[in-house]
Structure formats: structure tokens, C-alpha cells
C-alpha atoms as a PDB file:
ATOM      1  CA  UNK A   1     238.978 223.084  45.418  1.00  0.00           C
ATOM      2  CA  UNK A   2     235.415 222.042  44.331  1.00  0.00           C
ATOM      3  CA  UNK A   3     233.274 224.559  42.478  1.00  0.00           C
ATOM      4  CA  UNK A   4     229.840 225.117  44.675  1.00  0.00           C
ATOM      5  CA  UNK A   5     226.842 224.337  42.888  1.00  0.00           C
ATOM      6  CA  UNK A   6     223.852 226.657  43.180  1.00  0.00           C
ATOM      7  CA  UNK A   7     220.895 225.077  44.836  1.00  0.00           C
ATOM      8  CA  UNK A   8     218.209 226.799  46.448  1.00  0.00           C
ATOM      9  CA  UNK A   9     217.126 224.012  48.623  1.00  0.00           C
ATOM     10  CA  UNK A  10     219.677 223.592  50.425  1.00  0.00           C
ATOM     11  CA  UNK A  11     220.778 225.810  53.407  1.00  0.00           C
ATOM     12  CA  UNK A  12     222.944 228.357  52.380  1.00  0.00           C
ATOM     13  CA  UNK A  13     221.888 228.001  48.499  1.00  0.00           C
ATOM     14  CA  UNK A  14     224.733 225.533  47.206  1.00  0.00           C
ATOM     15  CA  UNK A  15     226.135 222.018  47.155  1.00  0.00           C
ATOM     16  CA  UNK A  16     229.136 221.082  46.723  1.00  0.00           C
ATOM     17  CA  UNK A  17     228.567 218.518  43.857  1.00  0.00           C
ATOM     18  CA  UNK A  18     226.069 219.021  40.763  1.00  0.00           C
ATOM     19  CA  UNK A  19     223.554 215.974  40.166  1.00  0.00           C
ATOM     20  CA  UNK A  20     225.268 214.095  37.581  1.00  0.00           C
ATOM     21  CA  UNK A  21     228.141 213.879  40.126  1.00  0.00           C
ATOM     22  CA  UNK A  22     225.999 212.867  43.257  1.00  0.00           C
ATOM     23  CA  UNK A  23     224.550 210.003  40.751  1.00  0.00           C
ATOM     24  CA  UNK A  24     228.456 209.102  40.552  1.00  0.00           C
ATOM     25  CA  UNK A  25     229.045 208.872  43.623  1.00  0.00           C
ATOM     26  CA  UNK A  26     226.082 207.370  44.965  1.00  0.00           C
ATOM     27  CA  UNK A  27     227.712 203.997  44.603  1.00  0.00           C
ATOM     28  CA  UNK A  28     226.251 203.225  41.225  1.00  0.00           C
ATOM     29  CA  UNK A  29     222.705 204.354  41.901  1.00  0.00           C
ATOM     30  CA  UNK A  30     222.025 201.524  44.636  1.00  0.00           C
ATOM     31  CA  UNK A  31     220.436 204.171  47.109  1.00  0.00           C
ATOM     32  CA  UNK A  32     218.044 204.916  44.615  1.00  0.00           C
ATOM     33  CA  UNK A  33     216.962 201.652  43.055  1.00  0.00           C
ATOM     34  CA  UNK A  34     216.719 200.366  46.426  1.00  0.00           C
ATOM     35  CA  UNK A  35     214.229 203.169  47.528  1.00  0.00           C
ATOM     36  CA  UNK A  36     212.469 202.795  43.797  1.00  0.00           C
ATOM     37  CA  UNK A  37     212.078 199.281  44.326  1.00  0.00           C
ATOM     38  CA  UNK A  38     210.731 198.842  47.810  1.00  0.00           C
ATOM     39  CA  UNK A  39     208.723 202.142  47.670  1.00  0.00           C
ATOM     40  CA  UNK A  40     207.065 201.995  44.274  1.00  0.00           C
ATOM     41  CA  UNK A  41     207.897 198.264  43.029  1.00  0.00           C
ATOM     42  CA  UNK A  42     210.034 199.997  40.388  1.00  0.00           C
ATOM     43  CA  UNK A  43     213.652 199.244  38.669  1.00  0.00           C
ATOM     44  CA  UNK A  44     215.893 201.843  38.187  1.00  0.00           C
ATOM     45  CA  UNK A  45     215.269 200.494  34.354  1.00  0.00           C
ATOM     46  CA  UNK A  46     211.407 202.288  34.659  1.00  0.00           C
ATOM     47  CA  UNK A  47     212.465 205.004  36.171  1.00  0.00           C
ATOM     48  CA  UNK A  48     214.649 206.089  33.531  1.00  0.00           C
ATOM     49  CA  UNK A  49     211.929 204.633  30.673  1.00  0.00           C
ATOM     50  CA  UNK A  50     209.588 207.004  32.719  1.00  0.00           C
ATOM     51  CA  UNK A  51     211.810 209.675  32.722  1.00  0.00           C
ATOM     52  CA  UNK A  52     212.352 209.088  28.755  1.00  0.00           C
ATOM     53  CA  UNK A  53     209.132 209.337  27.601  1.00  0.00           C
ATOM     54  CA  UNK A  54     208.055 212.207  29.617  1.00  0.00           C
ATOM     55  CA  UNK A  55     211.248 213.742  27.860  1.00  0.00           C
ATOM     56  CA  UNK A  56     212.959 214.477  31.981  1.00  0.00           C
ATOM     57  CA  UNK A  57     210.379 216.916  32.628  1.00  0.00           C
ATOM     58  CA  UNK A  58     207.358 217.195  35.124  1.00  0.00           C
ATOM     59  CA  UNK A  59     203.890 216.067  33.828  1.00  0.00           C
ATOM     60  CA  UNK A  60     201.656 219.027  35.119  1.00  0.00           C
ATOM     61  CA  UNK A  61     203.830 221.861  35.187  1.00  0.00           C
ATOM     62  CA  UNK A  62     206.335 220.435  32.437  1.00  0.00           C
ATOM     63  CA  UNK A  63     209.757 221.907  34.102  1.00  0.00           C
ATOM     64  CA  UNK A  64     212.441 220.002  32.886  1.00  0.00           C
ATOM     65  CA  UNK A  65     214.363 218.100  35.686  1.00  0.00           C
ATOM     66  CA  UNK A  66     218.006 220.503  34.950  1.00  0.00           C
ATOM     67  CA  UNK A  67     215.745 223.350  35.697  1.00  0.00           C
ATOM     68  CA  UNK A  68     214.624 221.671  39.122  1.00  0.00           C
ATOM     69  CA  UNK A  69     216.714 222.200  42.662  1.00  0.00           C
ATOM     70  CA  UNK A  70     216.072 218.747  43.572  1.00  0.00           C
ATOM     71  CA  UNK A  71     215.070 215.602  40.780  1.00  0.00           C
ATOM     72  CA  UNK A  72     211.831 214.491  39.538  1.00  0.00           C
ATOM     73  CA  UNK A  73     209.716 212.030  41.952  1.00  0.00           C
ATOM     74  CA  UNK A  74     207.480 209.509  41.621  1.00  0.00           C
ATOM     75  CA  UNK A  75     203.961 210.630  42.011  1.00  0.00           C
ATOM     76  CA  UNK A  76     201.670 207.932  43.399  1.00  0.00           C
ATOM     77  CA  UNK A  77     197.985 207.508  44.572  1.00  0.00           C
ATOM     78  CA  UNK A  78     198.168 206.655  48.300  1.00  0.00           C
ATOM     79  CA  UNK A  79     194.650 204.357  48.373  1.00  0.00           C
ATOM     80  CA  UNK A  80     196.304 201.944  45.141  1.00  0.00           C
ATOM     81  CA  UNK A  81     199.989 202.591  44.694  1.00  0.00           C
ATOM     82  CA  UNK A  82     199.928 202.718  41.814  1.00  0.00           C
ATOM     83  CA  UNK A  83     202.281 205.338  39.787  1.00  0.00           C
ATOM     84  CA  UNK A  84     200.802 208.187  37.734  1.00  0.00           C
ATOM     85  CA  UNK A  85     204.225 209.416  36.736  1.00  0.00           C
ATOM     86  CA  UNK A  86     207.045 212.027  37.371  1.00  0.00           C
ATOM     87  CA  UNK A  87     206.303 215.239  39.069  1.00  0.00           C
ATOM     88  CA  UNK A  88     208.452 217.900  40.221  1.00  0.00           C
ATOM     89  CA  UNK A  89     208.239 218.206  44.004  1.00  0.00           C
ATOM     90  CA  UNK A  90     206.103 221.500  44.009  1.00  0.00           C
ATOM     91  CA  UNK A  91     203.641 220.206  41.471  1.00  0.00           C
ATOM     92  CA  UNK A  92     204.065 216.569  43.577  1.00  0.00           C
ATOM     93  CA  UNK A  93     203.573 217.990  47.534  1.00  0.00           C
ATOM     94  CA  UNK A  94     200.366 220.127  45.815  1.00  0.00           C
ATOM     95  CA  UNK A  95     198.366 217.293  44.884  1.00  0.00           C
ATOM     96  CA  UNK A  96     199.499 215.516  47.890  1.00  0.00           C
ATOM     97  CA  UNK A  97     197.979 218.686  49.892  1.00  0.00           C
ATOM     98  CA  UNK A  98     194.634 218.568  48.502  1.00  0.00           C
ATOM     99  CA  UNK A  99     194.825 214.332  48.723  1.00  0.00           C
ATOM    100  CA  UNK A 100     193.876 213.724  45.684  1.00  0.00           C
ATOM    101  CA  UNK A 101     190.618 215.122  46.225  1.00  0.00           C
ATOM    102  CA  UNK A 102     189.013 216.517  42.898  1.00  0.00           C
ATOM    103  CA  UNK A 103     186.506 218.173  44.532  1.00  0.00           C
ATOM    104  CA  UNK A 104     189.097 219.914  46.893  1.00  0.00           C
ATOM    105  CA  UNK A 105     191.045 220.331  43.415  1.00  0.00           C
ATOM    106  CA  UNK A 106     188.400 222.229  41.494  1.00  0.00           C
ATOM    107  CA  UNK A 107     186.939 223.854  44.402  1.00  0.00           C
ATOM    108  CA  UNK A 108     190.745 225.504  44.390  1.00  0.00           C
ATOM    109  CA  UNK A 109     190.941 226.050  40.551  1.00  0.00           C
ATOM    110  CA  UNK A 110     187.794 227.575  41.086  1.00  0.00           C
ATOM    111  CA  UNK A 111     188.980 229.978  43.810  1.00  0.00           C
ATOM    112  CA  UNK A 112     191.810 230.743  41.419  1.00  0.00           C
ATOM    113  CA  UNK A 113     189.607 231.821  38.704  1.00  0.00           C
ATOM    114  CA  UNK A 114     187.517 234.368  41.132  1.00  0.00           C
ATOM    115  CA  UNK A 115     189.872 235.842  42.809  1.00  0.00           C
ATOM    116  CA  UNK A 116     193.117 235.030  40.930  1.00  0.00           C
END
């Protein structure tokens, strides 16, 4: 019988396979280089040079990826595509919230500091 992995994203808090395993069996990491490649113009080579020099953990918030219920993901800006690096998705889906405004970002960092 498989051993359940904990994972709080998922529904009912477990998955049946930890990541290293799901990298396995995702046919040799074609799912991902495919989506890599045609969504960011990256090789699964980059990614993992990326992921290598930011030593596998999140630029802002500096989790490492093991600590993480889902992997690291490729942080963008929507007007160039161009990639900034590897965020973890909370640290990822904020500045996607605020659009990459920095006046909406300061104008938040500056509600945090009155009334945090």
C-alpha cells in the first residue's frame, strides 16, 4: 500500500506520491519542459540553473521549495515576459494581485506599517 503524503493543497490534505516521485513518473519531466518552454521560452536545463543559484528556495520570502505544498514557479512580468525568477506561489499570486504596480505595492507596505 502507498504511504500518503501530507499536502495541504490538496483536498483532503495528502497525495498519494511525494514530489520526487511525481517527477518520476511524469514521463521524464516532458509535461514540464513542454509547459517551461512554450510558456516562458525556457529548457528544463534553466529551470534547474535557476533553481541552483537561488539555492531551491523562493526569492522574496526565501522558503525553500521541500518546505512548499506545491513547487517553485516562474515569476514573470506580464507587459515583457520576461522572467524575474522563482517564487513560491503565495509570494508569486501576491505580486500578481497588486500587477506589478509599485505604487499599489508601497501604498500596501505602507498600510502594513500603520496599521500592522
Amino acid at each position: 500500500m502507498a504511504k500518503l503524503v501530507p499536502d495541504k493543497s490538496r483536498p483532503g490534505g495528502v497525495r498519494s506520491k511525494c514530489r520526487s516521485c511525481r517527477e518520476k513518473s511524469n514521463r521524464g519531466g516532458k509535461n514540464k519542459e513542454n509547459h517551461l518552454k512554450r510558456t516562458y521560452g525556457l529548457s528544463l536545463s534553466e529551470f534547474n540553473t535557476m533553481l541552483t543559484k537561488q539555492k531551491e528556495c523562493c526569492l522574496i520570502c526565501q522558503k525553500h521549495r521541500n518546505e512548499l505544498p506545491v513547487d517553485l514557479h516562474v515569476d514573470h512580468c506580464h507587459t515583457t515576459g520576461k522572467v524575474r525568477g522563482l517564487l513560491c506561489y503565495s509570494c508569486n499570486a501576491a505580486l500578481g494581485g497588486f500587477k506589478d504596480s509599485l505604487p499599489l505595492l508601497a501604498s500596501a507596505f505602507e498600510y502594513i506599517l500603520k496599521h500592522g
